[in-house]
N, C-alpha and C. Protein backbone atom coordinates (compact mmCIF):
# COMPACT_ATOMS: atom_id res chain seq x y z
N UNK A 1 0.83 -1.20 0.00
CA UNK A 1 0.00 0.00 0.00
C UNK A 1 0.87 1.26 0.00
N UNK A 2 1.93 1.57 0.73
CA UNK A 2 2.57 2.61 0.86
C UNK A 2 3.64 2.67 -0.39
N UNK A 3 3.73 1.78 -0.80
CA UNK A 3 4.49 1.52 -2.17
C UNK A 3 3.51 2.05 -3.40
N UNK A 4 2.57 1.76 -3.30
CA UNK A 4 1.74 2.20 -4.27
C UNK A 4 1.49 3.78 -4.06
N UNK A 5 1.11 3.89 -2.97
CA UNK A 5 1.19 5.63 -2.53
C UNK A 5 2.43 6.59 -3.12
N UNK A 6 3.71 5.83 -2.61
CA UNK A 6 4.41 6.66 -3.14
C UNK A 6 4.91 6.91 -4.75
N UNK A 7 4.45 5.58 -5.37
CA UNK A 7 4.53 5.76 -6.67
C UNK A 7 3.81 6.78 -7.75
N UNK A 8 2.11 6.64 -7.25
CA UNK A 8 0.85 7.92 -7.88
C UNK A 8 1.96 8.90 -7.21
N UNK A 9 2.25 9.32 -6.22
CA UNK A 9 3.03 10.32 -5.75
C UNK A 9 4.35 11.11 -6.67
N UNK A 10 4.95 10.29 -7.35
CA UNK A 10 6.10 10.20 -7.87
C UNK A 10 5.63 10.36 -9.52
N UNK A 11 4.60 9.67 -9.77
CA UNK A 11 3.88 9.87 -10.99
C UNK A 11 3.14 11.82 -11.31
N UNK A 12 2.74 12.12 -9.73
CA UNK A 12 1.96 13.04 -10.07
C UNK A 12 2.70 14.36 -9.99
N UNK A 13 3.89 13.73 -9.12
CA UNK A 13 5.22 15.12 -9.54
C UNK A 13 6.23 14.92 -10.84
N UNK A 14 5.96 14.01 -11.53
CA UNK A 14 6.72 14.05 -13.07
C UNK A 14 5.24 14.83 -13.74
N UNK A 15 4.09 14.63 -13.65
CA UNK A 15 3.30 15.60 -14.42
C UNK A 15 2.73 16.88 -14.22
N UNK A 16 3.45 16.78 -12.62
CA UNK A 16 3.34 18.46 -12.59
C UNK A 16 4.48 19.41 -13.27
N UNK A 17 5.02 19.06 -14.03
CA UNK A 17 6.51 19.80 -14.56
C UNK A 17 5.88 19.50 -16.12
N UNK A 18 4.87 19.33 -16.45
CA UNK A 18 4.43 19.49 -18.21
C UNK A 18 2.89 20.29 -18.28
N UNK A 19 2.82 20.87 -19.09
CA UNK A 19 1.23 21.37 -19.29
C UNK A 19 0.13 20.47 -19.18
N UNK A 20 -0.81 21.33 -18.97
CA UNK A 20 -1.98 20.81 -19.27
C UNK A 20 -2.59 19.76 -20.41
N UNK A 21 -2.28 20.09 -21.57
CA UNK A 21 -2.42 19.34 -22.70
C UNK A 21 -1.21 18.36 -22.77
N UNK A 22 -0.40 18.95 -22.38
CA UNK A 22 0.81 17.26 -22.05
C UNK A 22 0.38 16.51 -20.82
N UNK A 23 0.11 16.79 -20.36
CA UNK A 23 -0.45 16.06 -18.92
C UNK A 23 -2.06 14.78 -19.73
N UNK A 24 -2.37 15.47 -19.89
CA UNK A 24 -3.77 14.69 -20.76
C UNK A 24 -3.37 13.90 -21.65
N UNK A 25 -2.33 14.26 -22.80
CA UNK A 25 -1.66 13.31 -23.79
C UNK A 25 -1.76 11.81 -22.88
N UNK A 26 -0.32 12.10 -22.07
CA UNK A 26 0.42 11.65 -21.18
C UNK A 26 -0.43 10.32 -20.50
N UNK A 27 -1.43 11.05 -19.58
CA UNK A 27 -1.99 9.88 -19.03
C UNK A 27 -2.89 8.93 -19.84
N UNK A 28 -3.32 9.46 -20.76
CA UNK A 28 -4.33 8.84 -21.82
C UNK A 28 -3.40 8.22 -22.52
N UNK A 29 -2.61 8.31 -22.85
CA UNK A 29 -1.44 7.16 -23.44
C UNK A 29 -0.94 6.25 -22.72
N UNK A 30 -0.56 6.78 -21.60
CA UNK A 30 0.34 5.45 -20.73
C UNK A 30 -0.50 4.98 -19.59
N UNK A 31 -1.33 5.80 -19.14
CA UNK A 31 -2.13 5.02 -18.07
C UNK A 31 -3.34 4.59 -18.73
N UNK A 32 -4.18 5.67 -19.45
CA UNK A 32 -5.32 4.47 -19.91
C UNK A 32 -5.38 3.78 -20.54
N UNK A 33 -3.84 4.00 -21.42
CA UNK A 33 -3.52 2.96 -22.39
C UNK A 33 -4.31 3.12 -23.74
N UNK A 34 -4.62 4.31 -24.38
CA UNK A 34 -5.85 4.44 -25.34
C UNK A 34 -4.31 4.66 -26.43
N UNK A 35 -4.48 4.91 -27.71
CA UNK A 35 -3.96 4.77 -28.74
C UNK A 35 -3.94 5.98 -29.08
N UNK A 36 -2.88 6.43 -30.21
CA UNK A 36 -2.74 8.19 -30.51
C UNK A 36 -3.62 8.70 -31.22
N UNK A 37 -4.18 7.84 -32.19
CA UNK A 37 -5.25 7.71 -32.72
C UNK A 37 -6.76 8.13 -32.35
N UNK A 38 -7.00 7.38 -31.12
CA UNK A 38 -8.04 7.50 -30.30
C UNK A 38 -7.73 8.84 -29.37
N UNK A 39 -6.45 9.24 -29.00
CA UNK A 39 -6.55 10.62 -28.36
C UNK A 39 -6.89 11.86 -29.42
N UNK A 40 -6.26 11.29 -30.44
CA UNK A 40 -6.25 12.68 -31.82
C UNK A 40 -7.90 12.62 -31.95
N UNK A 41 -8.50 11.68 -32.08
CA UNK A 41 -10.31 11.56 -32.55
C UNK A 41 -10.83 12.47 -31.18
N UNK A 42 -10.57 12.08 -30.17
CA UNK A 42 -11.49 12.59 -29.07
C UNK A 42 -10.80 14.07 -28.65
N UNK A 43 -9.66 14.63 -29.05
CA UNK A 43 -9.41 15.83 -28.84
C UNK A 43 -9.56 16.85 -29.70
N UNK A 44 -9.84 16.31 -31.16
CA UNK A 44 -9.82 16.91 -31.87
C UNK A 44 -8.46 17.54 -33.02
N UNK A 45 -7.91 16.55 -32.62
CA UNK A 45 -6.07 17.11 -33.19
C UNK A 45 -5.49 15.60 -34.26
N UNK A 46 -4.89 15.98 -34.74
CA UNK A 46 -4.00 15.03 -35.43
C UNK A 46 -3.42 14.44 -34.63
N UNK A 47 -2.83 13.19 -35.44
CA UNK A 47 -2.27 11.83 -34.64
C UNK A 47 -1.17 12.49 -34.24
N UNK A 48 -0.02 13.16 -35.16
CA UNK A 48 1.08 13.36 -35.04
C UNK A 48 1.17 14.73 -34.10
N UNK A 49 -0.35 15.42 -34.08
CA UNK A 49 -0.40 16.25 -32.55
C UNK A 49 -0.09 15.72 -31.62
N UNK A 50 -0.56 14.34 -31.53
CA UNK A 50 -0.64 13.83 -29.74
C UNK A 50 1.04 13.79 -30.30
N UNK A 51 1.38 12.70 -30.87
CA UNK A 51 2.87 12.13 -30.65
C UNK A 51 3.83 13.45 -30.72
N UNK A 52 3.54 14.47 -31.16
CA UNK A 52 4.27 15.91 -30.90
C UNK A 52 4.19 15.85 -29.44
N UNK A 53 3.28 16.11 -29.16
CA UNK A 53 2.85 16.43 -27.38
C UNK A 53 3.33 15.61 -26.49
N UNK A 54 3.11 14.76 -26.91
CA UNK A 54 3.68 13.46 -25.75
C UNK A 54 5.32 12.93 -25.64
N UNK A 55 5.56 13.85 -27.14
CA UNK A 55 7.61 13.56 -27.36
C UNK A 55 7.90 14.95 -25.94
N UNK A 56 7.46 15.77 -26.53
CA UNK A 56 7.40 17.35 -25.50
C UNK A 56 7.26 17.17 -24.39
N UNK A 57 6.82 16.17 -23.66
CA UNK A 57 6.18 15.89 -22.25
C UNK A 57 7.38 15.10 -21.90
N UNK A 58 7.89 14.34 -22.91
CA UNK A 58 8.36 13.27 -22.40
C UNK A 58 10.21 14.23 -22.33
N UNK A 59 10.28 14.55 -23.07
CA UNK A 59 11.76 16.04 -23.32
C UNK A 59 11.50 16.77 -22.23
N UNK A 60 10.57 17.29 -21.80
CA UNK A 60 10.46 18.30 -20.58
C UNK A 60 10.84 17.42 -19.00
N UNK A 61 10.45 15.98 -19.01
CA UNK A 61 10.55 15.78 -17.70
C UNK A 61 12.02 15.11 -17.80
N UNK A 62 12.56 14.63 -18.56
CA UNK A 62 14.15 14.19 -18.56
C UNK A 62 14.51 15.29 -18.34
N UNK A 63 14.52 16.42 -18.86
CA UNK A 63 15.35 17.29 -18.41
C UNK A 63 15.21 18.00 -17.32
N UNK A 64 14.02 17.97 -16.65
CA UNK A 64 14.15 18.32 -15.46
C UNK A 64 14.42 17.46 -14.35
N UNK A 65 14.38 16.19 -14.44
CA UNK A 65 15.60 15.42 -14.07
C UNK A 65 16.80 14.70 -14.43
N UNK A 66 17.44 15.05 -15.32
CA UNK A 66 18.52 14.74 -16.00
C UNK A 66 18.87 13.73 -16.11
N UNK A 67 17.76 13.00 -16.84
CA UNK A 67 17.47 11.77 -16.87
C UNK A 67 18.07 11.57 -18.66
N UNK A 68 19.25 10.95 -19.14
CA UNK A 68 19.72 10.77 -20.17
C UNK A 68 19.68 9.56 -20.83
N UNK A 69 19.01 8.52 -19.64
CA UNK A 69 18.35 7.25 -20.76
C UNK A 69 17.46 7.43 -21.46
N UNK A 70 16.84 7.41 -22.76
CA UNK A 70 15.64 7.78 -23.72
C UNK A 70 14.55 6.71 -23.30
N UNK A 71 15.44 5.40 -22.86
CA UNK A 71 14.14 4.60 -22.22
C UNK A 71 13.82 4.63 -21.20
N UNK A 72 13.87 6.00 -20.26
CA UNK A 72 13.25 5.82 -19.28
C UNK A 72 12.02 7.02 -19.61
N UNK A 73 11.12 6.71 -19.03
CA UNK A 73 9.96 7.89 -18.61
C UNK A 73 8.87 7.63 -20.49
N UNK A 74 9.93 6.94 -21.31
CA UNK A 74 8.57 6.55 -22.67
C UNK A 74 8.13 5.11 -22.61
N UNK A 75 8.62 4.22 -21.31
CA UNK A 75 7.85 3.07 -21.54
C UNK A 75 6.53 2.68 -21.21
N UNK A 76 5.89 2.46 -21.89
CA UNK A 76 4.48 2.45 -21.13
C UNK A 76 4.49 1.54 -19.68
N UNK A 77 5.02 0.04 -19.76
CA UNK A 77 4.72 -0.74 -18.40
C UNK A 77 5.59 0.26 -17.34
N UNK A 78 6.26 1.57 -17.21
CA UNK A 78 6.44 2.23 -16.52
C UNK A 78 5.08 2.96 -15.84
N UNK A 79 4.11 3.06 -16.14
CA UNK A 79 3.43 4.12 -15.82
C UNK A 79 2.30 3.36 -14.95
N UNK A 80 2.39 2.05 -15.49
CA UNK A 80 0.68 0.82 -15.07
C UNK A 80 1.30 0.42 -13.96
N UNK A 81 0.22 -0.31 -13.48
CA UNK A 81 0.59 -1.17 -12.46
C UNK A 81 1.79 -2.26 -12.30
């Protein structure tokens, strides 16, 4: 339980360091697991909007922790349970 606590915890301070519309990309990709496709239809934007947005989200929080592996913070089984 406290493991899980601190993880949403740890999750919800990597998405406080991206916008609003990166924040939404973000979780709708890796946590609800929906497709870029399915975010571009229901937001109203092109596919290659979301995957713009979600490269941007994903560039903003490496660098604010100087995080220089590329596979960390874009894998999805990072974000799920």
């Amino acid at each position: 339980m406290a493991e899980r606590l601190a993880e949403q915890e740890f999750i919800e301070e990597l998405l406080s360091f991206i916008t609003e519309k990166q924040r939404i990309a973000m979780i709708r990709y890796y946590i609800d697991e929906e497709s870029h496709e399915e975010i571009a239809a229901d937001l109203g934007i092109s596919r290659q909007a979301v995957t713009d947005t979600i490269a941007k989200a994903i560039r903003r929080i490496r660098m604010r922790y100087g995080i220089t592996d590329k596979r960390i913070v874009s894998q999805r089984h990072l974000w799920r349970d």
